[in-house]
PDB file of N, CA and C in Angstrom:
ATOM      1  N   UNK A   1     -15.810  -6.916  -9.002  1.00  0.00           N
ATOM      2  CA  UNK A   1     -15.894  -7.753  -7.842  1.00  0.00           C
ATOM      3  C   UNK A   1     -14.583  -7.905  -7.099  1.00  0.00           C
ATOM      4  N   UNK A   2     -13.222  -7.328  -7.785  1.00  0.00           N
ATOM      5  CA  UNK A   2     -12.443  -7.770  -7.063  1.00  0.00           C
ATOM      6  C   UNK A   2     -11.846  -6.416  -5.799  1.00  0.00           C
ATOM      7  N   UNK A   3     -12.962  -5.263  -6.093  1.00  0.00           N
ATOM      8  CA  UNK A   3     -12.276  -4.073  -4.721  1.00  0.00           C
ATOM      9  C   UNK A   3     -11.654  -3.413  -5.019  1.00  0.00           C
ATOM     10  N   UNK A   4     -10.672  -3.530  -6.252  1.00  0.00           N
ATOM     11  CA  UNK A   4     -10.058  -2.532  -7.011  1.00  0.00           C
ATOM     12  C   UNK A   4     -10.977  -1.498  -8.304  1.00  0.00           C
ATOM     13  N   UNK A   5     -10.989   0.088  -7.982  1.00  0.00           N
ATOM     14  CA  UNK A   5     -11.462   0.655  -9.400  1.00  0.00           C
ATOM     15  C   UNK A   5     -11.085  -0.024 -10.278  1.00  0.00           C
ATOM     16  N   UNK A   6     -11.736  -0.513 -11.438  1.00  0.00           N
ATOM     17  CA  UNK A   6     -11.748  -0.733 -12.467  1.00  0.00           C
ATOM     18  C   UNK A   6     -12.505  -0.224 -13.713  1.00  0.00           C
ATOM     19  N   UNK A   7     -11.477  -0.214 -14.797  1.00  0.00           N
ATOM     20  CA  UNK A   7     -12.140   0.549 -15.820  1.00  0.00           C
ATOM     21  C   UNK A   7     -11.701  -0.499 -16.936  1.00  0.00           C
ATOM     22  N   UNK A   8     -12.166  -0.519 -18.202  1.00  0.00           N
ATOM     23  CA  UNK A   8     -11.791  -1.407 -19.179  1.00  0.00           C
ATOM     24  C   UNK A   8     -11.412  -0.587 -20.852  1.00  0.00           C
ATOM     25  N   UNK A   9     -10.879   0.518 -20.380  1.00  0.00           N
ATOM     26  CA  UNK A   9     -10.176   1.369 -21.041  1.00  0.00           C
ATOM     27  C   UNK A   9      -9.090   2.580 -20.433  1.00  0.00           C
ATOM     28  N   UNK A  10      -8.123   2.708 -21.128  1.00  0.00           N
ATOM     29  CA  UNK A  10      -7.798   4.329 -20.712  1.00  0.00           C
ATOM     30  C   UNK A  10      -7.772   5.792 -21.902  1.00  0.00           C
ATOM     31  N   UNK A  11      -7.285   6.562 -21.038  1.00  0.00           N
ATOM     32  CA  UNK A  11      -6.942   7.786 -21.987  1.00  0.00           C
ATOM     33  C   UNK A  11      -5.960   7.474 -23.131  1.00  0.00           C
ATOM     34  N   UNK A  12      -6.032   7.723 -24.026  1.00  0.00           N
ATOM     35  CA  UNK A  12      -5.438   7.631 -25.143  1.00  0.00           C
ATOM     36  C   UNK A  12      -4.079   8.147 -24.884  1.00  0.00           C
ATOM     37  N   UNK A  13      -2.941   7.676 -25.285  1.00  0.00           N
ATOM     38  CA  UNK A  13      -1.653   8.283 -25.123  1.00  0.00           C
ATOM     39  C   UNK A  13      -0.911   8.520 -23.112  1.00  0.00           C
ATOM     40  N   UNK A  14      -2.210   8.124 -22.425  1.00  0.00           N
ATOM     41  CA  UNK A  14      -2.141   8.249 -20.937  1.00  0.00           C
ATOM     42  C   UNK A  14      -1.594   7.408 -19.975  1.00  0.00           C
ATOM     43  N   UNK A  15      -1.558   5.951 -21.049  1.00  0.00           N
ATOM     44  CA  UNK A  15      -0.678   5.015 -19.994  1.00  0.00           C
ATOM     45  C   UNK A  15       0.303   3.814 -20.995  1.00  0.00           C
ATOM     46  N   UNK A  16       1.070   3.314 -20.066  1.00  0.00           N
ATOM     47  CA  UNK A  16       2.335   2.800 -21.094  1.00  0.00           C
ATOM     48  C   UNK A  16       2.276   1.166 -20.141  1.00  0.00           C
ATOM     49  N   UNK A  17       1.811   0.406 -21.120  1.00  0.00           N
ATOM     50  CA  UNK A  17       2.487  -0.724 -20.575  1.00  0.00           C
ATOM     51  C   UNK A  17       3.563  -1.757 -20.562  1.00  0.00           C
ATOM     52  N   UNK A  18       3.889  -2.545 -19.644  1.00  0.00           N
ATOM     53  CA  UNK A  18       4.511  -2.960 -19.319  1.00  0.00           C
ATOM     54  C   UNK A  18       4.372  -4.446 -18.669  1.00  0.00           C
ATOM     55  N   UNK A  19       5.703  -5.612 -18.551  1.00  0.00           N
ATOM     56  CA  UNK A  19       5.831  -6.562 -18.198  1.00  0.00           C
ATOM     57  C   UNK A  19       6.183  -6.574 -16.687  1.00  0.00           C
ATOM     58  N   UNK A  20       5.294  -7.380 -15.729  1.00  0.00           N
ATOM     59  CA  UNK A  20       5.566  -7.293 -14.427  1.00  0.00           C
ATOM     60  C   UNK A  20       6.132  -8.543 -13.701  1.00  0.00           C
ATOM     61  N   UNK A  21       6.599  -9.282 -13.412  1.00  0.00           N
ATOM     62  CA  UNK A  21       7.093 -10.665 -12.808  1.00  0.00           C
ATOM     63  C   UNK A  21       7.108 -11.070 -11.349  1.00  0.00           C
ATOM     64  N   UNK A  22       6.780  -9.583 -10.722  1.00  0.00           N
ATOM     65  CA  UNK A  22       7.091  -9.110  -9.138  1.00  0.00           C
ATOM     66  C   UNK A  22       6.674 -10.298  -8.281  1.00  0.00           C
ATOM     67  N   UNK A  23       5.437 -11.528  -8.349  1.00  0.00           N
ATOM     68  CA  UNK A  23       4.834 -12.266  -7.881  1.00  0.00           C
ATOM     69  C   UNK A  23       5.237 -13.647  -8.590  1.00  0.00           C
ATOM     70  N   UNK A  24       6.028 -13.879  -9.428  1.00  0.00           N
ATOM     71  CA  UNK A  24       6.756 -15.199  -9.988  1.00  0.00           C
ATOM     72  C   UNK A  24       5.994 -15.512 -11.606  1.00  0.00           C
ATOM     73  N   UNK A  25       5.037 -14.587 -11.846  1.00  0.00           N
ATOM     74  CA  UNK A  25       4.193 -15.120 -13.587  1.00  0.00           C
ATOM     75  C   UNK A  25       4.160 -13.276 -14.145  1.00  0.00           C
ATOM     76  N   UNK A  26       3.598 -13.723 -15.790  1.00  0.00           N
ATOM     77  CA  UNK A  26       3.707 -12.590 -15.931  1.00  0.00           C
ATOM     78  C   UNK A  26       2.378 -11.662 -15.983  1.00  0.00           C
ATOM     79  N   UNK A  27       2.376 -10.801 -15.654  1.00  0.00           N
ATOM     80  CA  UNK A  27       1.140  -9.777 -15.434  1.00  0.00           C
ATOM     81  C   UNK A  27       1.501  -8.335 -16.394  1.00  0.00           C
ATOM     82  N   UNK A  28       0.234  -7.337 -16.751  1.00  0.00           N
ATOM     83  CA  UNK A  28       0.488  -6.664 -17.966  1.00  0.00           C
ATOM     84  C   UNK A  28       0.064  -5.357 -16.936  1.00  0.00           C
ATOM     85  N   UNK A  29       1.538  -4.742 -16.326  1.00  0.00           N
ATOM     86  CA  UNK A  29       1.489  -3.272 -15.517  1.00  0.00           C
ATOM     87  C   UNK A  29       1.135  -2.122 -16.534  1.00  0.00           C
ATOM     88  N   UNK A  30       0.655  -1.439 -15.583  1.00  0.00           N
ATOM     89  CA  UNK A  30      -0.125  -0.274 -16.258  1.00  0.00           C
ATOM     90  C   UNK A  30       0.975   0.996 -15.572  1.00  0.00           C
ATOM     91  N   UNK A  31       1.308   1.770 -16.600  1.00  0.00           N
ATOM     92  CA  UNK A  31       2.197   3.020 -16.063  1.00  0.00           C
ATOM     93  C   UNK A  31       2.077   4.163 -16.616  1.00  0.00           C
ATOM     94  N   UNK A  32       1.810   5.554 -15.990  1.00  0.00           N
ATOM     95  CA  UNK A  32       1.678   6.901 -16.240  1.00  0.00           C
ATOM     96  C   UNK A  32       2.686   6.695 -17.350  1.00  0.00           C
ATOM     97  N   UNK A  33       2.219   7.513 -18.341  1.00  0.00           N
ATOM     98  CA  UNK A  33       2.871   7.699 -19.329  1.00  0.00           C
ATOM     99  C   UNK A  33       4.226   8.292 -19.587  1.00  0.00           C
ATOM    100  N   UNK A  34       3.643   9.794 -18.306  1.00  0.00           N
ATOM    101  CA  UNK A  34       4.077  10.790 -18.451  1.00  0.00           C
ATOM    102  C   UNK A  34       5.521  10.709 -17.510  1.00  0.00           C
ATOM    103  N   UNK A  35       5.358  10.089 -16.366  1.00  0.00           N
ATOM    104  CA  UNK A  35       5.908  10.108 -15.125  1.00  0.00           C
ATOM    105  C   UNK A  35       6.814   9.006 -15.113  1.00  0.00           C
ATOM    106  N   UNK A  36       5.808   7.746 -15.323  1.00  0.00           N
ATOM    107  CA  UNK A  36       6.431   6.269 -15.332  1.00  0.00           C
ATOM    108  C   UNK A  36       5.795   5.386 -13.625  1.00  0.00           C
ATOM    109  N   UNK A  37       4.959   5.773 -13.175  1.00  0.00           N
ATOM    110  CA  UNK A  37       4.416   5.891 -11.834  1.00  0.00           C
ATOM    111  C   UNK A  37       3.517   4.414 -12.044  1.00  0.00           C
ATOM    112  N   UNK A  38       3.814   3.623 -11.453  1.00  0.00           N
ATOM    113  CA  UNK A  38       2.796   2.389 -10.891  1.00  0.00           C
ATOM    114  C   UNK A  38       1.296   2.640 -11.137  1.00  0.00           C
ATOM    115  N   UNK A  39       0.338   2.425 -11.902  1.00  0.00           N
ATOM    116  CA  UNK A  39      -0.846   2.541 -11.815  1.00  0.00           C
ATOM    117  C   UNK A  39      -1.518   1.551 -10.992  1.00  0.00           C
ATOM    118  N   UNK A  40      -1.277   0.263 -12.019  1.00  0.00           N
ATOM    119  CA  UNK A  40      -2.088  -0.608 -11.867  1.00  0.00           C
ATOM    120  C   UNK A  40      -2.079  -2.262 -12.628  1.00  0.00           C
ATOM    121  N   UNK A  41      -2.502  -2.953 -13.026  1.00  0.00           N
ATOM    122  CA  UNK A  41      -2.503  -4.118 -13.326  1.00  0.00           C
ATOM    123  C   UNK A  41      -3.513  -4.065 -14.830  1.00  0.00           C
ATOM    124  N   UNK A  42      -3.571  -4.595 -15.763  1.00  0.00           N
ATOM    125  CA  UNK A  42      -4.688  -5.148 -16.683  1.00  0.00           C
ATOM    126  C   UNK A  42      -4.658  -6.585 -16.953  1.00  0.00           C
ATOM    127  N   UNK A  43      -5.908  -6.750 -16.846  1.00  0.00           N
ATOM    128  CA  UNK A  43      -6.795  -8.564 -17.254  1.00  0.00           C
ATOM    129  C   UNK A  43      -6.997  -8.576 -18.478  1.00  0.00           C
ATOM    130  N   UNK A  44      -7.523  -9.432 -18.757  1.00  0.00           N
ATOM    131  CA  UNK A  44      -7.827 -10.227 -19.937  1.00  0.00           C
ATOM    132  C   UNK A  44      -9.501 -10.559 -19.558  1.00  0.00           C
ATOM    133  N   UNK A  45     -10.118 -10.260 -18.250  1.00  0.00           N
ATOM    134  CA  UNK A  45     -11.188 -10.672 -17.970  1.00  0.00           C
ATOM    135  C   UNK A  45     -12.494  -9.499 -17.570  1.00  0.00           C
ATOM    136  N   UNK A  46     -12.328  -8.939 -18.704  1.00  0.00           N
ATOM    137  CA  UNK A  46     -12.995  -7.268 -18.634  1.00  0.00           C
ATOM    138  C   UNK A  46     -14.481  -7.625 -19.466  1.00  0.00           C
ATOM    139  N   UNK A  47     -14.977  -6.802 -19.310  1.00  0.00           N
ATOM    140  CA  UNK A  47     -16.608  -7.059 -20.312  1.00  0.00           C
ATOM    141  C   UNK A  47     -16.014  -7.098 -21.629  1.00  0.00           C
ATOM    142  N   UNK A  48     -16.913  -8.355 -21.986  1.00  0.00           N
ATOM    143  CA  UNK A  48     -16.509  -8.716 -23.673  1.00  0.00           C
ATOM    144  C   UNK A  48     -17.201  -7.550 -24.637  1.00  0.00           C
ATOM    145  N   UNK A  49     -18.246  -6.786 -24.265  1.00  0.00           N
ATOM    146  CA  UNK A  49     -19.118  -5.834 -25.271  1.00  0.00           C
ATOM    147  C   UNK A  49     -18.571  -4.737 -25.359  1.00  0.00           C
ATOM    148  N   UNK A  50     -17.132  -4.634 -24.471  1.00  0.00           N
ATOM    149  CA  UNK A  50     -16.300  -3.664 -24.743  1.00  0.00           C
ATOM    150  C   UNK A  50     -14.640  -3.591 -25.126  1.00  0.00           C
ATOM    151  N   UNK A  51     -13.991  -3.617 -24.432  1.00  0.00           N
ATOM    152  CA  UNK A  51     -12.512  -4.033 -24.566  1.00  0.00           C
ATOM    153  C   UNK A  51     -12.093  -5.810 -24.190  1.00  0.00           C
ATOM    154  N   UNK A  52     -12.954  -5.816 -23.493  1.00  0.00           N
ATOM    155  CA  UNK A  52     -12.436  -7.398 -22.343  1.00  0.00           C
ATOM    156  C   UNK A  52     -11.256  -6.930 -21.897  1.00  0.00           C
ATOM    157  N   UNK A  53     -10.855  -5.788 -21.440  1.00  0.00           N
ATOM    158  CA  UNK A  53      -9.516  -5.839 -20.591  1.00  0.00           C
ATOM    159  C   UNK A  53     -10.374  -4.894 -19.122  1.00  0.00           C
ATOM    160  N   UNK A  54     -10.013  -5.616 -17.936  1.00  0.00           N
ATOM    161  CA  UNK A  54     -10.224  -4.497 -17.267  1.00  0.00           C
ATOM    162  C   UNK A  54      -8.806  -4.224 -16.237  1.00  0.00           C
ATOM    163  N   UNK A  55      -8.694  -2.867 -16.472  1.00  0.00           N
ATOM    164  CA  UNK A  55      -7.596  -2.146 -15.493  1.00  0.00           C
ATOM    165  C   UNK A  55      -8.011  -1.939 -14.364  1.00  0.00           C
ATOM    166  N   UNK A  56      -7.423  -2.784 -13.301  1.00  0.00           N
ATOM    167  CA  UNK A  56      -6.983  -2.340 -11.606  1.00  0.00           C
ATOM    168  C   UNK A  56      -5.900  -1.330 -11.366  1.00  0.00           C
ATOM    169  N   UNK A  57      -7.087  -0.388 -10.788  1.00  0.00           N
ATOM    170  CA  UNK A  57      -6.075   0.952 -10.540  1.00  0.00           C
ATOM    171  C   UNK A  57      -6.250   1.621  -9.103  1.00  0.00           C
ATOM    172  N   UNK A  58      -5.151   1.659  -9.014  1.00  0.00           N
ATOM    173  CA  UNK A  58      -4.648   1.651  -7.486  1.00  0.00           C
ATOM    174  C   UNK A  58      -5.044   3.136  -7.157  1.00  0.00           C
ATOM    175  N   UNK A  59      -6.106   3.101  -5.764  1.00  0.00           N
ATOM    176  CA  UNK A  59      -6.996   4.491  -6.058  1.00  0.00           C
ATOM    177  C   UNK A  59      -6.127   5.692  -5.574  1.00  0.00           C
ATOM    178  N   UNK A  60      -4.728   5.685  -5.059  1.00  0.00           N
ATOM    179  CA  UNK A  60      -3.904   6.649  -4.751  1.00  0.00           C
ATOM    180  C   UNK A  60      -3.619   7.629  -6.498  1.00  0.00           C
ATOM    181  N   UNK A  61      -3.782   6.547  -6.963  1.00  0.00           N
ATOM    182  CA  UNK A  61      -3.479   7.092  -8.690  1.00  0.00           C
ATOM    183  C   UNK A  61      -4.432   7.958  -9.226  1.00  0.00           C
ATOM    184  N   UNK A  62      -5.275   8.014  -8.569  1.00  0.00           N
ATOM    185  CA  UNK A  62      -6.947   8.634  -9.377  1.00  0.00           C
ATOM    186  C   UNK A  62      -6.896   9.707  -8.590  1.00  0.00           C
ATOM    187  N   UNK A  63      -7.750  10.715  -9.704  1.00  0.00           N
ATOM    188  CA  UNK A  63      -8.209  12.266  -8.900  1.00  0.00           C
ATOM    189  C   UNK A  63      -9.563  12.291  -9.080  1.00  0.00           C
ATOM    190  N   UNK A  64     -10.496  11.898  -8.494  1.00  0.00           N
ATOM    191  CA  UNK A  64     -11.882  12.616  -8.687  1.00  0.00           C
ATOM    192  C   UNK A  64     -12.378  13.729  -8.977  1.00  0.00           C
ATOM    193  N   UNK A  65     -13.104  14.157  -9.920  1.00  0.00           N
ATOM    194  CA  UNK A  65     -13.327  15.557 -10.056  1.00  0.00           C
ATOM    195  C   UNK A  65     -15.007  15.689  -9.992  1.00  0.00           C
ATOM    196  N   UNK A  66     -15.666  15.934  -8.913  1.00  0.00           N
ATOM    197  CA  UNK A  66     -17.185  16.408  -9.065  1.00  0.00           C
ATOM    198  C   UNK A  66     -17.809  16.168 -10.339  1.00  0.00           C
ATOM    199  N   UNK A  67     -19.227  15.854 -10.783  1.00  0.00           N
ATOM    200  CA  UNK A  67     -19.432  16.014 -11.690  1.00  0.00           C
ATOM    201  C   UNK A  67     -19.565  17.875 -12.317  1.00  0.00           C
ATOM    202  N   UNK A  68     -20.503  18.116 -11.180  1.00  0.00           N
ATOM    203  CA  UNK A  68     -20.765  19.422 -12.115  1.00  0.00           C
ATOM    204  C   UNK A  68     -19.435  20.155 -12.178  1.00  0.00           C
ATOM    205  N   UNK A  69     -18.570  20.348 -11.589  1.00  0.00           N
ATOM    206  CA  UNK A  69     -17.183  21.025 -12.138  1.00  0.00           C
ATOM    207  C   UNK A  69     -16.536  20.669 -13.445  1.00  0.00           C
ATOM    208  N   UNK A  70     -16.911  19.040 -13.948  1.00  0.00           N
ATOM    209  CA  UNK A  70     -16.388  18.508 -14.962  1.00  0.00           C
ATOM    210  C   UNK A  70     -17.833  18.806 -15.841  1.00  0.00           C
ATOM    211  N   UNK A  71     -18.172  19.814 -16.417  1.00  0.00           N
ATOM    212  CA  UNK A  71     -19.490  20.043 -17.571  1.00  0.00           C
ATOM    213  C   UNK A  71     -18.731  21.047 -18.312  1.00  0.00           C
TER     214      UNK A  71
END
């Protein structure tokens, strides 16, 4: 509901987090592992039947890939 992709997991070994303060409290940044690149944000307010975290990810960060190319 909040407009941002969200997912309530990632790739294993794919993102590194981090402490953010940028807005005056603290928030739990999400960063390419590989790179160190701004993803996104994670909650604490994600579906409970799964992680309960959901990641806001900033859609410049994402690559879509078709389904049938990805089979």
């Amino acid at each position: 509901g909040s407009g941002w992709p969200s997912f309530d997991r990632a790739i294993k070994d794919n993102v590194e987090l981090d402490i953010d303060y940028k807005i005056g409290y603290a928030r739990t940044e999400l960063k390419c592992n590989t790179c160190g690149s701004h993803l996104g944000h994670s909650f604490d307010d994600g579906p409970s039947k799964t992680t309960g975290k959901r990641h806001c990810i900033n859609g410049v960060a994402l690559k879509f890939i078709p389904y049938k190319e990805n089979k």
